[in-house]
Protein backbone atom coordinates (compact mmCIF):
# COMPACT_ATOMS: atom_id res chain seq x y z
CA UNK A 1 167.38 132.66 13.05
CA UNK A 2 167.55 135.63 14.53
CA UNK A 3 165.55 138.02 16.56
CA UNK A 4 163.82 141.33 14.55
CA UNK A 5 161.74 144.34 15.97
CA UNK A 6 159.37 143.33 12.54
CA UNK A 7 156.90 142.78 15.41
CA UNK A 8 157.45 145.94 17.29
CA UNK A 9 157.56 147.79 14.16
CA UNK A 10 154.24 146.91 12.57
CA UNK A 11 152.50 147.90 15.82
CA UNK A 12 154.42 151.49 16.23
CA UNK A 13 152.33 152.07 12.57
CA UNK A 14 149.02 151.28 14.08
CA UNK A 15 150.23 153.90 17.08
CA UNK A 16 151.15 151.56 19.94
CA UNK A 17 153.62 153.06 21.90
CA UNK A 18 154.56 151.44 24.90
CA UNK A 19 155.62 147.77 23.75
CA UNK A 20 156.78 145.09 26.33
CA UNK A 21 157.98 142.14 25.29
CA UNK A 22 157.52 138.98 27.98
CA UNK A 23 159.17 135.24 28.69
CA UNK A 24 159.84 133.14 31.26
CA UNK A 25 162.59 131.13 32.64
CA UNK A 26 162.50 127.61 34.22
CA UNK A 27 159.93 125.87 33.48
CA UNK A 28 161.35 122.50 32.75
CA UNK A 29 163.38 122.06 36.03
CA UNK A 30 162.60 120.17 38.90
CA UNK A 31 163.94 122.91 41.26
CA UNK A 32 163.32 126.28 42.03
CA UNK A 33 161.22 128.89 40.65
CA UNK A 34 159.78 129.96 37.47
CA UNK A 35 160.60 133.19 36.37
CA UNK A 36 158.53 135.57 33.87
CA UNK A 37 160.04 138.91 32.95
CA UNK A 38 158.96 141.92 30.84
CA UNK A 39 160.54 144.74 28.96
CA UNK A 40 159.74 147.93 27.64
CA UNK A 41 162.40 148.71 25.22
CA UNK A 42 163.07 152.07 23.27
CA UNK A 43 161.80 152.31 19.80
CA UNK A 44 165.56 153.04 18.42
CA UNK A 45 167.15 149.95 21.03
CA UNK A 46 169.62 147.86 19.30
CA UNK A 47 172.24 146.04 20.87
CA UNK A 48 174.14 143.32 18.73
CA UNK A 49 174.00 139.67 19.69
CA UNK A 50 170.34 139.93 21.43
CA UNK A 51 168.95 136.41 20.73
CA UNK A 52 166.77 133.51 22.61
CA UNK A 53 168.80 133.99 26.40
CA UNK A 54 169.33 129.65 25.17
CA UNK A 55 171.67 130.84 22.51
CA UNK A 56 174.00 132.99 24.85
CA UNK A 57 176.36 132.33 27.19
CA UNK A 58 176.38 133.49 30.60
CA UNK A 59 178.98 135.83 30.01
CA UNK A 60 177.30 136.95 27.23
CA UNK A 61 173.84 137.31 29.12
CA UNK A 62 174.77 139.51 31.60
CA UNK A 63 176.85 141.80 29.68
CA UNK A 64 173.54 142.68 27.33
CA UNK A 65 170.99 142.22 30.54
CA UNK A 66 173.13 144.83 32.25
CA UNK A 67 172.54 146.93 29.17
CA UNK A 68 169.02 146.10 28.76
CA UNK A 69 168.43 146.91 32.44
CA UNK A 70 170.25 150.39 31.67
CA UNK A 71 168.57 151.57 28.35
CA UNK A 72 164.60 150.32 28.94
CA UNK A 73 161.81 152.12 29.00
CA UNK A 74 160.72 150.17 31.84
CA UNK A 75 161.26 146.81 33.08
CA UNK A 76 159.73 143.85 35.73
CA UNK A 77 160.10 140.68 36.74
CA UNK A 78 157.51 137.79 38.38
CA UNK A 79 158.89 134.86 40.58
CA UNK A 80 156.43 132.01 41.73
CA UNK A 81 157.86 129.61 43.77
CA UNK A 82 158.19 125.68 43.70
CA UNK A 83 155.23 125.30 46.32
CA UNK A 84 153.38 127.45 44.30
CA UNK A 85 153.95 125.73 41.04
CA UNK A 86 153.53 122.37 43.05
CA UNK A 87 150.14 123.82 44.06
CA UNK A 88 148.43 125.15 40.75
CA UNK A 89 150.82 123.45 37.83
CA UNK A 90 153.56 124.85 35.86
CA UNK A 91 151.30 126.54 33.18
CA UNK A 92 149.29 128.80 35.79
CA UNK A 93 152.28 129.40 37.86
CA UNK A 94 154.15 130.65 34.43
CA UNK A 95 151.28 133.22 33.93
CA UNK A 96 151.21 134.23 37.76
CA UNK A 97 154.95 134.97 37.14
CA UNK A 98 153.56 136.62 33.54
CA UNK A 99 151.22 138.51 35.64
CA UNK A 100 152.85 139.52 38.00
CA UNK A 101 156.24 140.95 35.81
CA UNK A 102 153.90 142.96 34.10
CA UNK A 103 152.30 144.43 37.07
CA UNK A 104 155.50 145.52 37.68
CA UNK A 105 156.42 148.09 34.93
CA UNK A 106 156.31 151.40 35.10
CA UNK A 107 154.87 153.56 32.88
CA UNK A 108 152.64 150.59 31.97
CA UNK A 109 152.36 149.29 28.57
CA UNK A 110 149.66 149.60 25.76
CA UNK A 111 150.57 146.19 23.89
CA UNK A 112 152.36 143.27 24.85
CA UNK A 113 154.19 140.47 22.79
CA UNK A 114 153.98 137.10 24.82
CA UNK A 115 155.85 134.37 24.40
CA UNK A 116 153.71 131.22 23.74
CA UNK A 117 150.53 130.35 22.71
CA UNK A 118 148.43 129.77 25.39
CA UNK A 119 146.57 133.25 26.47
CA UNK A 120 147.02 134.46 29.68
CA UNK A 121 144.12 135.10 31.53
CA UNK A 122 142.76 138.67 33.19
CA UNK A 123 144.84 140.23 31.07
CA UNK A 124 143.48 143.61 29.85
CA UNK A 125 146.40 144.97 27.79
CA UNK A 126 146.34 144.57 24.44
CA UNK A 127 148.02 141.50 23.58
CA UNK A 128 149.65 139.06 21.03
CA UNK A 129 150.94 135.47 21.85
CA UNK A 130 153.94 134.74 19.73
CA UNK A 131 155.20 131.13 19.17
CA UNK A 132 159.18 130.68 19.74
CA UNK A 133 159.09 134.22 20.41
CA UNK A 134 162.32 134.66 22.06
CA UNK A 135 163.59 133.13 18.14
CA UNK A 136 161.59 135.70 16.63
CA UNK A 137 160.75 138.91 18.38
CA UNK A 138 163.29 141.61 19.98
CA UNK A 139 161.44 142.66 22.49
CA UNK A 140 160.31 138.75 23.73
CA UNK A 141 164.26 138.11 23.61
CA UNK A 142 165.47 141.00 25.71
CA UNK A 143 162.22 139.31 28.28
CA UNK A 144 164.20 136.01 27.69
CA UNK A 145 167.41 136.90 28.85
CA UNK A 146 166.41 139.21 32.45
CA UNK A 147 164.23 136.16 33.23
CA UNK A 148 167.37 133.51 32.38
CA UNK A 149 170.03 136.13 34.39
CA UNK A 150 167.59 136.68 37.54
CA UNK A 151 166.59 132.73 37.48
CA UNK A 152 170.27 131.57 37.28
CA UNK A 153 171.22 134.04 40.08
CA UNK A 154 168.75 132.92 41.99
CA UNK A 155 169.32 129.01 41.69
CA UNK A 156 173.28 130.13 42.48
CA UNK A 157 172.31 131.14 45.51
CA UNK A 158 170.54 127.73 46.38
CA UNK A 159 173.63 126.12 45.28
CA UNK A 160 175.39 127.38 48.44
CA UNK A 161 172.58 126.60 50.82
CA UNK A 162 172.46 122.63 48.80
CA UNK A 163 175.78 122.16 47.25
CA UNK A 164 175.21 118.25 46.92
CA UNK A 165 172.75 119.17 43.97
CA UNK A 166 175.08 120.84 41.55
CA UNK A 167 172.64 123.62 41.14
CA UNK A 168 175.46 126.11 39.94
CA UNK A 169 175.85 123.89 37.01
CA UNK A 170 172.53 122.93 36.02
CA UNK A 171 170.22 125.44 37.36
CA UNK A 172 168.17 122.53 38.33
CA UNK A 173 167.44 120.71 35.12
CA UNK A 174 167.26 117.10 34.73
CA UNK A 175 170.70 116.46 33.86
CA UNK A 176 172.66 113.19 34.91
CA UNK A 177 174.18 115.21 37.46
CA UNK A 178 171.09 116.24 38.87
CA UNK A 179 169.67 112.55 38.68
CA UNK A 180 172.26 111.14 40.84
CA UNK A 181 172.32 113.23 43.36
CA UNK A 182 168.85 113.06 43.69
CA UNK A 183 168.58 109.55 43.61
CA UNK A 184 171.05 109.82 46.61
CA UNK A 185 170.31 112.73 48.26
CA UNK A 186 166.63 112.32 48.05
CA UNK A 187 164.54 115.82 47.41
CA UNK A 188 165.44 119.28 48.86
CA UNK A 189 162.63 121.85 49.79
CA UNK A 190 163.19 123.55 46.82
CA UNK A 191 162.34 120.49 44.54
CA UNK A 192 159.41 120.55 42.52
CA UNK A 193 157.22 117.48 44.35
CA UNK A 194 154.64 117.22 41.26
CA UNK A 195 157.48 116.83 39.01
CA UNK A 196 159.03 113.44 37.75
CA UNK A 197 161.23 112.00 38.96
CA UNK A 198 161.10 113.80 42.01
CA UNK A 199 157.16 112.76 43.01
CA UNK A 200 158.36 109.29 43.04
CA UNK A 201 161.34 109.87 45.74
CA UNK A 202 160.31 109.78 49.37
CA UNK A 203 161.70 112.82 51.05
């Protein structure tokens, strides 16, 4: 399956004219951040090969979230930390991130197309939630893959300040890898403490 602008096209008819499309990154790993981001695309936008950022590989991501970054309308990005997340739970922190990536374009939108299906609260945009949206919608998967590029380049970066983890290889999933060497390292700061297994390790 892949991504159409079906969704962005039935809402030009009924005269919406700014459309972002929004996703987040990381929410399953037990380290670092979750990431929302959201795009404003132009109506005519087409690159080839946009899909779910899961379906791509890195190489692939950046090349079309360099080209995204150059052709949209407008675009933002959220980032709420592991304390954060640790603090209010991975589903608020994901719409703080939402939240706050949409704060963050410019010329603001008049509809949005969220990935998910759990509304976002405060929210007075005009707004759909779209299940597997990065699958489905254009817009949501061009959201998918700036969050995915700015969340891996950001988990790179702890991989040089905790190299024992493996971050640059997992972006802190809960791969064997990442099992071990927290099983012998014990937790970093950037570990998610509310998460399993990580609550369960003394640090």
């Amino acid at each position: 399956m892949v991504p159409s602008s079906r969704y962005e096209s039935g809402l030009y008819r009924k005269g919406f004219k700014l459309i972002a499309g929004v996703d987040e990154a990381g929410r399953g790993p037990l380290a670092g951040p979750v990431v929302a981001a959201a795009v404003i695309l132009p109506k005519e936008f087409k690159i080839k090969g946009i899909d779910d950022s899961k379906k791509l590989s890195p190489k692939n991501r950046q090349v079309i979230y360099d080209r995204i970054i150059e052709q949209a309308v407008s675009w933002g990005v959220g980032i709420v930390s592991e304390k954060v997340i640790d603090r209010i739970n991975i589903l608020k922190a994901t719409h703080m991130a939402m939240r706050e990536a949409i704060g963050n374009l410019d010329p603001a939108p008049d509809f949005l197309l969220i990935d998910g299906k759990r509304k976002i609260r405060s929210i007075k945009i005009e707004n759909r939630m779209v299940i597997s949206g990065d699958y489905l919608c254009y817009s949501i998967a061009a959201a998918s893959i700036i969050a995915k590029v700015t969340r891996d380049r950001i988990m790179s970066n702890f991989h040089k300040k905790y190299p024992v983890y493996g971050f640059i290889r997992h972006m802190g999933y809960a791969t064997e890898e990442h099992i071990k060497a927290l099983l012998k390292h014990g937790p970093s700061p950037i570990h998610r403490a509310s998460f399993e297994p990580v609550a369960n390790l003394k640090t």
